[in-house]
N, C-alpha and C. Protein backbone atom coordinates (compact mmCIF):
# COMPACT_ATOMS: atom_id res chain seq x y z
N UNK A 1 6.08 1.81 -20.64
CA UNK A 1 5.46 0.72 -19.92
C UNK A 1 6.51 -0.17 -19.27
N UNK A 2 7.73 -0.51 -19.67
CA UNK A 2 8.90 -1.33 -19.69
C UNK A 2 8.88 -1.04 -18.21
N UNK A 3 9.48 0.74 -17.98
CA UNK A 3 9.90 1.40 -16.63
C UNK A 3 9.27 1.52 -15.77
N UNK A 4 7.52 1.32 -16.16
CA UNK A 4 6.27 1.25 -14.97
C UNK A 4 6.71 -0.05 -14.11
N UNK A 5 6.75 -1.19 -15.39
CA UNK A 5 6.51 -2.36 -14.97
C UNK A 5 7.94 -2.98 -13.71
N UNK A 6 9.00 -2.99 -14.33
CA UNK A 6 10.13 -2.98 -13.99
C UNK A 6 10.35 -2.16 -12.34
N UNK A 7 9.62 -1.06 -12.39
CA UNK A 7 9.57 -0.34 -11.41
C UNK A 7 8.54 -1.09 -9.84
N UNK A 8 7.39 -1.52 -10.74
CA UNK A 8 6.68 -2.21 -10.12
C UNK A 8 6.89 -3.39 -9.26
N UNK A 9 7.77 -3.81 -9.75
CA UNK A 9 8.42 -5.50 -9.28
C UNK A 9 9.40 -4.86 -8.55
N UNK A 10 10.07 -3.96 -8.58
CA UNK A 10 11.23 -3.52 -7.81
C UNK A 10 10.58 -3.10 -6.90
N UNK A 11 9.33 -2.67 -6.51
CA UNK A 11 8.70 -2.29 -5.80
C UNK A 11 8.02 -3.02 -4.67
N UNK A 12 7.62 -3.88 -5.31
CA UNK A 12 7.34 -5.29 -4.64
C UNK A 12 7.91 -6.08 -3.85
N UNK A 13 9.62 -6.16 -4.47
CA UNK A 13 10.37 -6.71 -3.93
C UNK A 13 11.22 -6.47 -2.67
N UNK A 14 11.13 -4.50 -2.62
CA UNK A 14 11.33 -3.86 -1.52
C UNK A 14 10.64 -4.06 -0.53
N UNK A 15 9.28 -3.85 -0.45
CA UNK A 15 8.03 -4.25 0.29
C UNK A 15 8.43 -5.53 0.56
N UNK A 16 8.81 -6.51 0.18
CA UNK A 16 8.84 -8.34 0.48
C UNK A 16 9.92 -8.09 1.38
N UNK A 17 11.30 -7.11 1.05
CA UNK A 17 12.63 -7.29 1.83
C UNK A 17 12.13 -6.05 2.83
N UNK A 18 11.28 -5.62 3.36
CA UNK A 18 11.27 -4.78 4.37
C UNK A 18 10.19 -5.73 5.50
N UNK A 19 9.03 -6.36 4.77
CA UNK A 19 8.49 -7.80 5.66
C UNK A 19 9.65 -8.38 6.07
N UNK A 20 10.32 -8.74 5.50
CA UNK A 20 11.32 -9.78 6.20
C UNK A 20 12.26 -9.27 7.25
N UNK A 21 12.65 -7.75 7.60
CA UNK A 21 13.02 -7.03 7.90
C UNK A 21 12.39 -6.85 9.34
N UNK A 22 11.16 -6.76 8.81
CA UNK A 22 9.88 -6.59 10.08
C UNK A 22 10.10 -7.91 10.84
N UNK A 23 10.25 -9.20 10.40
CA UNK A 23 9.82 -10.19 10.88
C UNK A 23 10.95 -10.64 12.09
N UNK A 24 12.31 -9.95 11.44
CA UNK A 24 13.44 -10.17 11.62
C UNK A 24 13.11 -9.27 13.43
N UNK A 25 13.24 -7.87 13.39
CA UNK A 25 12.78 -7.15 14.53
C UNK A 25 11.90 -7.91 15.28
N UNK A 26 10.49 -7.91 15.14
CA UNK A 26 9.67 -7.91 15.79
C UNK A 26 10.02 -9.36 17.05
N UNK A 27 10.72 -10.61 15.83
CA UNK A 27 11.24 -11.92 16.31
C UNK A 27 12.29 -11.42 17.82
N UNK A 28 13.18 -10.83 16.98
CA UNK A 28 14.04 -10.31 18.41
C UNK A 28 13.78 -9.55 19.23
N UNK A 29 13.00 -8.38 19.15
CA UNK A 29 12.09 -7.83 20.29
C UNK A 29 11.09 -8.37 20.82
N UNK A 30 10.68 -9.68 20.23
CA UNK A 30 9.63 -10.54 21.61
C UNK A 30 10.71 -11.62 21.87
N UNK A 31 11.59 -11.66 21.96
CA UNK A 31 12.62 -12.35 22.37
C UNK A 31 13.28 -11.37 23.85
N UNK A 32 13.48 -10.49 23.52
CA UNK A 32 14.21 -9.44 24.67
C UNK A 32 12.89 -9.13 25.39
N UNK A 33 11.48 -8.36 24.96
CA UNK A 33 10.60 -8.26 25.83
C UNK A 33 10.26 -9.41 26.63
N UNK A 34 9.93 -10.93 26.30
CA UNK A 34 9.33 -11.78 27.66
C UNK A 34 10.41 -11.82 28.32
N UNK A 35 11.97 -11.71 28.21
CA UNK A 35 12.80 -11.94 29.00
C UNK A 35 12.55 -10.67 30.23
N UNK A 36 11.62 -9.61 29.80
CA UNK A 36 11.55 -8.78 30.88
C UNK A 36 10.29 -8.78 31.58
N UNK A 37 9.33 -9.69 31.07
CA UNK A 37 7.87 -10.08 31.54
C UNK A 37 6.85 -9.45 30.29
N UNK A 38 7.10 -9.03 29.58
CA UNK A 38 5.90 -8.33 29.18
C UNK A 38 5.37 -9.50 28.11
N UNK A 39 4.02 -9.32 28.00
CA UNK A 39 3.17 -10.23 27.01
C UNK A 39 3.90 -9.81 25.39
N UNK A 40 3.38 -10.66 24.63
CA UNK A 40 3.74 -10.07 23.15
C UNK A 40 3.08 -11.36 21.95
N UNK A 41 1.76 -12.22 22.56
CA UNK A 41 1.41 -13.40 21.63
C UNK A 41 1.19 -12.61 20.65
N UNK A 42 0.58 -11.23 20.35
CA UNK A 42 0.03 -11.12 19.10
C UNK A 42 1.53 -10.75 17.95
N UNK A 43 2.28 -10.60 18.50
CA UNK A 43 3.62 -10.47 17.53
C UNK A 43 3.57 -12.11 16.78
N UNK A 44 3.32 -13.01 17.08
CA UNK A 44 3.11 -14.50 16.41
C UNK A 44 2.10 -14.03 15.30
N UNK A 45 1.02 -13.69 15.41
CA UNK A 45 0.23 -13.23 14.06
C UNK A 45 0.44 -12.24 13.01
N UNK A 46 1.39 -11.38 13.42
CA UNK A 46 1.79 -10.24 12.86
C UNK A 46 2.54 -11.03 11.82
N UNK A 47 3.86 -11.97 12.56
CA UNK A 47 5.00 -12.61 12.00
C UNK A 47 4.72 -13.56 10.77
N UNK A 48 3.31 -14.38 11.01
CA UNK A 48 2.91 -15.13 9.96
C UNK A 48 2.38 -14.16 8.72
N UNK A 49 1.33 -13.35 9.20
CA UNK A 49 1.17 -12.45 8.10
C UNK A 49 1.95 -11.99 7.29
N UNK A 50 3.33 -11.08 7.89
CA UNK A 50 4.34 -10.59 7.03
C UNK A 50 5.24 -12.03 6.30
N UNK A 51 5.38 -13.13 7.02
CA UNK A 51 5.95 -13.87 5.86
C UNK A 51 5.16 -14.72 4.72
N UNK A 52 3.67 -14.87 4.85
CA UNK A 52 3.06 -14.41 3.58
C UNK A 52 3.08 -13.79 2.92
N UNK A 53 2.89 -11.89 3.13
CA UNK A 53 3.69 -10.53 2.34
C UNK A 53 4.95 -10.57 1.66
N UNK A 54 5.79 -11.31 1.99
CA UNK A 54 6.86 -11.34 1.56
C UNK A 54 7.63 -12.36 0.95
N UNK A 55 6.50 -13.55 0.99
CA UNK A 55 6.49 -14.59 -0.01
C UNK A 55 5.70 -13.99 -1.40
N UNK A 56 4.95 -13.64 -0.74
CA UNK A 56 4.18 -13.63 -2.04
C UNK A 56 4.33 -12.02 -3.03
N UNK A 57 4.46 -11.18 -2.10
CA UNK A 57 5.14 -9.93 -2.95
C UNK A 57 6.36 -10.17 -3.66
N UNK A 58 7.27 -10.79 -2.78
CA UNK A 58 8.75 -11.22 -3.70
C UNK A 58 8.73 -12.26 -5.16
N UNK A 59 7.62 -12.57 -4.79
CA UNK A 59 7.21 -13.82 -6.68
C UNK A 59 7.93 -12.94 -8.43
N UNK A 60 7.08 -11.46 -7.71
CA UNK A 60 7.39 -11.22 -9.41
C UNK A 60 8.67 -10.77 -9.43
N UNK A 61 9.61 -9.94 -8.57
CA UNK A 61 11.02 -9.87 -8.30
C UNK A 61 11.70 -10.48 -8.91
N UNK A 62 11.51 -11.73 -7.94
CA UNK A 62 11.93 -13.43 -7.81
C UNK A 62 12.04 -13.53 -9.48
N UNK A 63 11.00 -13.97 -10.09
CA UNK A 63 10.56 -14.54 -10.97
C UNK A 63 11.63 -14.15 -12.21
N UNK A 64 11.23 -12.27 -12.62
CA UNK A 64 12.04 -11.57 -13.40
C UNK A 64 13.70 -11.54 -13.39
N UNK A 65 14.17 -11.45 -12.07
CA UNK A 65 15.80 -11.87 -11.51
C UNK A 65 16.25 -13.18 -11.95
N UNK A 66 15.35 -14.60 -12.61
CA UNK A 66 15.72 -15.22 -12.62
C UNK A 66 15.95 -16.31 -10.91
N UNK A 67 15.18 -15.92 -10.27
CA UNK A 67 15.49 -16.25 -9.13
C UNK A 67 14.53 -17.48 -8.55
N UNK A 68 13.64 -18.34 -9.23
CA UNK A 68 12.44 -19.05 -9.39
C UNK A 68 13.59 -20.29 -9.63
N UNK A 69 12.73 -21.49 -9.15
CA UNK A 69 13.79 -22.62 -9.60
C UNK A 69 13.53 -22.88 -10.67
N UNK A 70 14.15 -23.34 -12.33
CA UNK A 70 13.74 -23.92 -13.52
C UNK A 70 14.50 -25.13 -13.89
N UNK A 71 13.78 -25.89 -13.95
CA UNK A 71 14.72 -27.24 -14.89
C UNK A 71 14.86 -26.73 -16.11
N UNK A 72 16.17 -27.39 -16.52
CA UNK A 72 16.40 -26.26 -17.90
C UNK A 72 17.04 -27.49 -18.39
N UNK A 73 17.49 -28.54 -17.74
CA UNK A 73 18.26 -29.40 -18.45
C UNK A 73 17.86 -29.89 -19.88
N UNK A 74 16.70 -29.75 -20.24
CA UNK A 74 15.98 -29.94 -21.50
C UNK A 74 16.32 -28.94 -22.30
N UNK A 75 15.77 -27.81 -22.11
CA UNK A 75 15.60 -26.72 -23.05
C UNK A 75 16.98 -26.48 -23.50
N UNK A 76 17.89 -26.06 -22.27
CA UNK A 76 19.10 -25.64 -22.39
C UNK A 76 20.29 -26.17 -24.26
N UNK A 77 19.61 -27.89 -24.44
CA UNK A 77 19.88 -28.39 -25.26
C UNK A 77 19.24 -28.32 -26.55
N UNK A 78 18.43 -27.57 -26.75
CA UNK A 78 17.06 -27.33 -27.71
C UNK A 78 18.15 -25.74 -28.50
N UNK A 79 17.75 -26.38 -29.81
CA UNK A 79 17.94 -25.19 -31.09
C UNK A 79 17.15 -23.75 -30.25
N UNK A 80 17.54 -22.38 -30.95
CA UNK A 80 16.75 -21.46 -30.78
C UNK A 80 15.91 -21.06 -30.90
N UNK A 81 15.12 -21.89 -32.31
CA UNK A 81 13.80 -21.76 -32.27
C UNK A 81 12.93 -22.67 -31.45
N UNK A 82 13.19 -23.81 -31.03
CA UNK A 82 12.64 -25.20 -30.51
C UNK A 82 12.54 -24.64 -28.96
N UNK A 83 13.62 -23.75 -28.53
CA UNK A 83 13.55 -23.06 -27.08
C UNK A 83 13.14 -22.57 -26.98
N UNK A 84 12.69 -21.00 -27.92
CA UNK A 84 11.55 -20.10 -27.98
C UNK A 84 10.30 -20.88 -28.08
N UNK A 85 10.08 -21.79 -28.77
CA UNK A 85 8.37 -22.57 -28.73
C UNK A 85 8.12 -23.25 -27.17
N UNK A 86 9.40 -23.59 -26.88
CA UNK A 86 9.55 -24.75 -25.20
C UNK A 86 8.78 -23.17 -24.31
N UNK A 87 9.62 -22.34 -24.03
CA UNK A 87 9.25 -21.20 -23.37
C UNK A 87 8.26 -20.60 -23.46
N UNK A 88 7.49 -20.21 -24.50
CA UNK A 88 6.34 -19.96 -24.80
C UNK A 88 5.31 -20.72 -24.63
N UNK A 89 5.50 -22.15 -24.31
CA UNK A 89 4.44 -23.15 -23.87
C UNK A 89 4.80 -23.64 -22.50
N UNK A 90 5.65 -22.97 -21.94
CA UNK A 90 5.53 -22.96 -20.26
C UNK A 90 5.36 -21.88 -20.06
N UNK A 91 5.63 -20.37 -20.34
CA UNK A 91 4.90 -19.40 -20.02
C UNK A 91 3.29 -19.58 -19.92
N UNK A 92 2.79 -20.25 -21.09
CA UNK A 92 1.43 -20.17 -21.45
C UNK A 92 0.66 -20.66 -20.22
N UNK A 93 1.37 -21.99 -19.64
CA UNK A 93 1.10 -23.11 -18.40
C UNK A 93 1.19 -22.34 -17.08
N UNK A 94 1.98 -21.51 -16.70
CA UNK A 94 2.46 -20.45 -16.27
C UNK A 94 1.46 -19.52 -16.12
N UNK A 95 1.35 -19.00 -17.40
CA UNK A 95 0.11 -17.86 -17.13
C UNK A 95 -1.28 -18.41 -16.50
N UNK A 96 -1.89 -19.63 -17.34
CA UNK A 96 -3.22 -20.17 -16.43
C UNK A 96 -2.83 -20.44 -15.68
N UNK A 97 -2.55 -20.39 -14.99
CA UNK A 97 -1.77 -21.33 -13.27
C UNK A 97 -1.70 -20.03 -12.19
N UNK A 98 -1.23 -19.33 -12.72
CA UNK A 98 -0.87 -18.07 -11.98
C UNK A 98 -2.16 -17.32 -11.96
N UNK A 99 -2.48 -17.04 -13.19
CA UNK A 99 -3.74 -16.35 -13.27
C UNK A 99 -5.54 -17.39 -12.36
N UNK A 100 -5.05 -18.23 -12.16
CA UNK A 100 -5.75 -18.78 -11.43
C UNK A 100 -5.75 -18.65 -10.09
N UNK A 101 -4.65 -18.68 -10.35
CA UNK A 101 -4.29 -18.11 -8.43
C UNK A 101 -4.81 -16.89 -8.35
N UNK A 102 -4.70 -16.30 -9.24
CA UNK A 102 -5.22 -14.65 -8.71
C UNK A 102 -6.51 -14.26 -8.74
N UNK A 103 -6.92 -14.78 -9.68
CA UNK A 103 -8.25 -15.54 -9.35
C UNK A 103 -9.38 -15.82 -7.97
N UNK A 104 -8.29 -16.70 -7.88
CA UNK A 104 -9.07 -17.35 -6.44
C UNK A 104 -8.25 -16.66 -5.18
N UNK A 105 -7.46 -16.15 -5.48
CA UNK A 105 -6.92 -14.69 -4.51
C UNK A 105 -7.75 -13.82 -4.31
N UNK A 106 -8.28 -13.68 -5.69
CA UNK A 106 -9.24 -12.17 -5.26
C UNK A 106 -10.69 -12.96 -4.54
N UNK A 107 -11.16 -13.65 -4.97
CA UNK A 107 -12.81 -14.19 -4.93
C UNK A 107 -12.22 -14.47 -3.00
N UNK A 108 -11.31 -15.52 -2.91
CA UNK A 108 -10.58 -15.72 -1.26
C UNK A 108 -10.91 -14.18 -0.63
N UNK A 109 -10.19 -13.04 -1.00
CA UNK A 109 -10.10 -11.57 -0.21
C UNK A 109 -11.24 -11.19 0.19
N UNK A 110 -11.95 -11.18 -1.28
CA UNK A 110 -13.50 -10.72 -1.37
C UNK A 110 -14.33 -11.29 0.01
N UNK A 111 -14.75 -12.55 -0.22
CA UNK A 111 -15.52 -13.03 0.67
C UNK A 111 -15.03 -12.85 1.88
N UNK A 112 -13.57 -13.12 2.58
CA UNK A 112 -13.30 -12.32 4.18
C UNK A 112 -13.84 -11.12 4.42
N UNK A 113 -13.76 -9.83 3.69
CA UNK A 113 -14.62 -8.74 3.53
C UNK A 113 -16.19 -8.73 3.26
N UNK A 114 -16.76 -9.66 2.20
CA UNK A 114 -17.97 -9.71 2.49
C UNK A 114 -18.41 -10.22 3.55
N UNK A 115 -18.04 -10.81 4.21
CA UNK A 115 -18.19 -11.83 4.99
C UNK A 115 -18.17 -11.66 6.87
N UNK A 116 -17.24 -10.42 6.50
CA UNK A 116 -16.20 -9.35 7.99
C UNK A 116 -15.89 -10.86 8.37
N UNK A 117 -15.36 -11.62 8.07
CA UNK A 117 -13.89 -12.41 8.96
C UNK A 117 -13.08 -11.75 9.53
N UNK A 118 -12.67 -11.96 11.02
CA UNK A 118 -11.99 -11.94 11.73
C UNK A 118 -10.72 -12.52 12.02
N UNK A 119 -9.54 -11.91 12.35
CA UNK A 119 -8.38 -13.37 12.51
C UNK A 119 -8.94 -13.98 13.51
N UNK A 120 -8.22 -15.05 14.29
CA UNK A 120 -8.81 -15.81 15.04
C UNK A 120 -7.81 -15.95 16.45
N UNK A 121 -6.49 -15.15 15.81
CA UNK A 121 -5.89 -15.09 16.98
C UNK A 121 -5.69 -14.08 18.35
N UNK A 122 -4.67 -13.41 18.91
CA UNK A 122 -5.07 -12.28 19.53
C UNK A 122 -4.97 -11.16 19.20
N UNK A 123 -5.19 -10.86 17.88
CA UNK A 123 -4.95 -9.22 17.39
C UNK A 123 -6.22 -9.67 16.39
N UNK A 124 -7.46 -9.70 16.96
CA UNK A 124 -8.45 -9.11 15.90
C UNK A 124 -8.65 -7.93 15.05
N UNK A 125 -8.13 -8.79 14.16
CA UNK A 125 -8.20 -7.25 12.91
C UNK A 125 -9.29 -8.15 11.51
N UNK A 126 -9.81 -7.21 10.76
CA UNK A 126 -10.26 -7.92 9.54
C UNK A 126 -9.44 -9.01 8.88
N UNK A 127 -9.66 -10.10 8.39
CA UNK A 127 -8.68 -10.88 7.86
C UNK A 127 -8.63 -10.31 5.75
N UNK A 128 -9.14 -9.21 5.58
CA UNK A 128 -8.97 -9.26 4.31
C UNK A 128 -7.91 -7.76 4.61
N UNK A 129 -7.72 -7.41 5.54
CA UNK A 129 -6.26 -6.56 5.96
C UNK A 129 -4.69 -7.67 5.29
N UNK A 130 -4.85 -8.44 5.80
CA UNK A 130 -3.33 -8.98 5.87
C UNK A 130 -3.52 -9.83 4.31
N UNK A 131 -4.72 -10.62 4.13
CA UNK A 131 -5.02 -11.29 2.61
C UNK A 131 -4.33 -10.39 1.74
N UNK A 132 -3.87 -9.23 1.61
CA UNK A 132 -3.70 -8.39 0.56
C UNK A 132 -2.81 -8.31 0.03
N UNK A 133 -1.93 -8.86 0.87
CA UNK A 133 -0.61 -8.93 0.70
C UNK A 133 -0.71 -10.50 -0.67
N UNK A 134 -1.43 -11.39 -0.23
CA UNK A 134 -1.56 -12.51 -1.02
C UNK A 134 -2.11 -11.83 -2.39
N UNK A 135 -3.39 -11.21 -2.36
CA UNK A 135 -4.11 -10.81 -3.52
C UNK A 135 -2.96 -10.08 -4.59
N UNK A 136 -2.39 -9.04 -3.83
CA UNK A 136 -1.37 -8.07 -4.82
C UNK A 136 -0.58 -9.21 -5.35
N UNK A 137 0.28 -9.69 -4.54
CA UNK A 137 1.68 -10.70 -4.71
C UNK A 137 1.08 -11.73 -6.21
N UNK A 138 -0.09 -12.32 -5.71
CA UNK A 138 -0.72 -13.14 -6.86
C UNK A 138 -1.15 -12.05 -7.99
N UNK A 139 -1.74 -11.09 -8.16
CA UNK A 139 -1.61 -10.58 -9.37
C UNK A 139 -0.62 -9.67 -10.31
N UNK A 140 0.46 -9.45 -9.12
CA UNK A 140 1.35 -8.89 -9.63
C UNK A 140 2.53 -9.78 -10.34
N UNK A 141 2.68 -11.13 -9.82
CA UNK A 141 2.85 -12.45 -9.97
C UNK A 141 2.52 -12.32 -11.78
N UNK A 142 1.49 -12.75 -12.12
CA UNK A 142 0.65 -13.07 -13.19
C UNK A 142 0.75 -12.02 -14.76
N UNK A 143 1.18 -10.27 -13.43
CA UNK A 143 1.19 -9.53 -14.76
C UNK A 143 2.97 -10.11 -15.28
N UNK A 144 3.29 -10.60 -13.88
CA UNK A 144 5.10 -10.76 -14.33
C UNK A 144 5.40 -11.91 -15.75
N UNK A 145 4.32 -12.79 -15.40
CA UNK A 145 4.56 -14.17 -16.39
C UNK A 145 3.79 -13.58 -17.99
N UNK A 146 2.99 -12.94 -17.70
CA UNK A 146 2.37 -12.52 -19.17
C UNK A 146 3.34 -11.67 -20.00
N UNK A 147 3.53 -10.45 -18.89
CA UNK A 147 5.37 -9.64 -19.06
C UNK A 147 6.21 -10.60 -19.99
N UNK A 148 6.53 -11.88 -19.63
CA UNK A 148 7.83 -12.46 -19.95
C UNK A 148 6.48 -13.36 -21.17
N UNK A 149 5.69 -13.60 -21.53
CA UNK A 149 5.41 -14.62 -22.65
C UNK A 149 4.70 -13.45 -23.35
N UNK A 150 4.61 -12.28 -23.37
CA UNK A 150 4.65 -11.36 -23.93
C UNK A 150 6.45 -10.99 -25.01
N UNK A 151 7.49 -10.95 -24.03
CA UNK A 151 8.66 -10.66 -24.50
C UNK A 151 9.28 -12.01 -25.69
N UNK A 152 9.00 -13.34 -25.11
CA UNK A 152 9.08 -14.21 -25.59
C UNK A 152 8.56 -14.32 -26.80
N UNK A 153 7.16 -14.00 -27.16
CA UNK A 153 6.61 -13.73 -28.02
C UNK A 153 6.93 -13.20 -29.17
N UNK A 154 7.33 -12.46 -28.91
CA UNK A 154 8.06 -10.93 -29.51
C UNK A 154 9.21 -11.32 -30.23
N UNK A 155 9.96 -12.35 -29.87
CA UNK A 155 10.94 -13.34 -30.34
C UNK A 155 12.29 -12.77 -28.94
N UNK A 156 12.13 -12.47 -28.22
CA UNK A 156 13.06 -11.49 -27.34
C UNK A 156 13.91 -12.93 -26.40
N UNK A 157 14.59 -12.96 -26.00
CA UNK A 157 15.12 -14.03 -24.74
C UNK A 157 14.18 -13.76 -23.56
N UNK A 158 14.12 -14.86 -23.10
CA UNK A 158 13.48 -14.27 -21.65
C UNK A 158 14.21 -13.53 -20.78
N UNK A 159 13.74 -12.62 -20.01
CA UNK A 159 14.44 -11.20 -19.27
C UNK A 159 15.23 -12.88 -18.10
N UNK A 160 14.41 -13.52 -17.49
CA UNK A 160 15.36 -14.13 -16.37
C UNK A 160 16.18 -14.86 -16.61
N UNK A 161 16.51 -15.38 -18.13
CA UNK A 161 17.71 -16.16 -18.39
C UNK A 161 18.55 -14.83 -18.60
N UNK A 162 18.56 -13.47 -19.20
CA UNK A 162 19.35 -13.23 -19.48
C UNK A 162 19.85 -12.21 -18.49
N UNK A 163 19.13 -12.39 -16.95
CA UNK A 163 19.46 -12.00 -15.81
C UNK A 163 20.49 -12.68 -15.04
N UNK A 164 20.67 -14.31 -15.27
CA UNK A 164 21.39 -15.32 -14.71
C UNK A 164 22.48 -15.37 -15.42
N UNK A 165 22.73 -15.17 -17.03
CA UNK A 165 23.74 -15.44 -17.92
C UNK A 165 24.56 -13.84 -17.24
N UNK A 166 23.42 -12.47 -17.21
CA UNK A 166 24.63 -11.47 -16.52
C UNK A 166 25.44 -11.84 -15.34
N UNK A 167 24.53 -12.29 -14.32
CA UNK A 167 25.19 -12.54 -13.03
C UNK A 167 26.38 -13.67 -13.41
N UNK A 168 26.22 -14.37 -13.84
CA UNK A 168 27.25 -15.58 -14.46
C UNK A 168 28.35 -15.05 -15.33
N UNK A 169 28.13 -14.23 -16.01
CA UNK A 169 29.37 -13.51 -16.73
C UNK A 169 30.08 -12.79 -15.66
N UNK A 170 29.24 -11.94 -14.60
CA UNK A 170 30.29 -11.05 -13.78
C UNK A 170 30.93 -11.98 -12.56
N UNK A 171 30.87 -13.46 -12.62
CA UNK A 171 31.13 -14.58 -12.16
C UNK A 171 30.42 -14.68 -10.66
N UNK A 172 29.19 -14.58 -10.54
CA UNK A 172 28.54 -14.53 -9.65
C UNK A 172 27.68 -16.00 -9.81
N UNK A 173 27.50 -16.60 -9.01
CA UNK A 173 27.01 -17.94 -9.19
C UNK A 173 26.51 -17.97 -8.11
N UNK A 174 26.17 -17.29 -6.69
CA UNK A 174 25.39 -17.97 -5.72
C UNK A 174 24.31 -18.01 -5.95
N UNK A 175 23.71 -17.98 -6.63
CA UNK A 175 22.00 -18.12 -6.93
C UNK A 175 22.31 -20.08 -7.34
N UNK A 176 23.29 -20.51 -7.86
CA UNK A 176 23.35 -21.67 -8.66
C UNK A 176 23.58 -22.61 -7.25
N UNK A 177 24.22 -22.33 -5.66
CA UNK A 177 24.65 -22.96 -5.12
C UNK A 177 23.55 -23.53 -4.40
């Protein structure tokens, strides 16, 4: 399950860095196309969509890498058991929060589809096409935080501190700058 999961978020995170990738192109090819006349408004809707996809697919990545902002100035000072209870009661906060989002991610998707919503700009397509990217990102999100107050649980360190303490040992610190 470890290698599903792990695999999963790496998966995600590819998908988030290939949106951004997309967004990156498409930006500079309607940059070079009007310079030659040709139309290209619907590349503006495409562009918002994928950087939703890739906000929100990159969460559980993000999250597991250690890559999420955390105030730690508290905990950091907390005994090992007093930090395992701190962590386990922001995971917990964490999990309803997230899981709410996904929540109202899915019920949000649902109804554009029940509903046949349309975008509104010039590339009419279904709007529960591009939502999906939100729906996955938010529940894949949610399995990530249960993942980690699952491990926590377990009495384990959390996987993203001890993602930051690696990068920090091999003296890598731009995540800190």
């Amino acid at each position: 399950m470890r290698k599903f999961l792990d695999f999963l978020y790496l998966v995600a995170g590819g998908i988030a860095a290939l949106c951004v990738l997309a967004i990156c192109i498409l930006m500079i090819g309607q940059s070079v196309f009007r310079e030659f006349g040709f139309k290209t408004g619907a590349v503006n809707d495409i562009v918002a969509w994928l950087c939703a996809a890739a906000a929100f697919l990159a969460m559980s990545h993000a999250f597991k890498h250690g890559d999420f902002v955390r105030v730690t100035l508290l905990i950091e000072k907390l005994n090992p058991r007093d930090r395992q209870r701190t962590e386990l009661f922001s995971l917990a906060i964490a999990a309803a929060a997230v899981g709410y989002l996904a929540c109202w991610a899915t019920l949000f998707t649902y109804e554009s589809w029940e509903f046949k919503d349309m975008a509104g700009g010039l590339l009419p397509i279904p709007m529960w096409i591009p939502q999906l990217s939100f729906l996955i990102g938010a529940w894949l999100f949610f399995i990530a935080v249960i993942d980690e107050l699952v491990i926590v649980a377990r009495g384990n360190r959390p996987t993203y501190v001890v993602a930051v303490e690696q990068r920090h040992a091999q003296g890598d610190f731009s995540s800190d700058v």
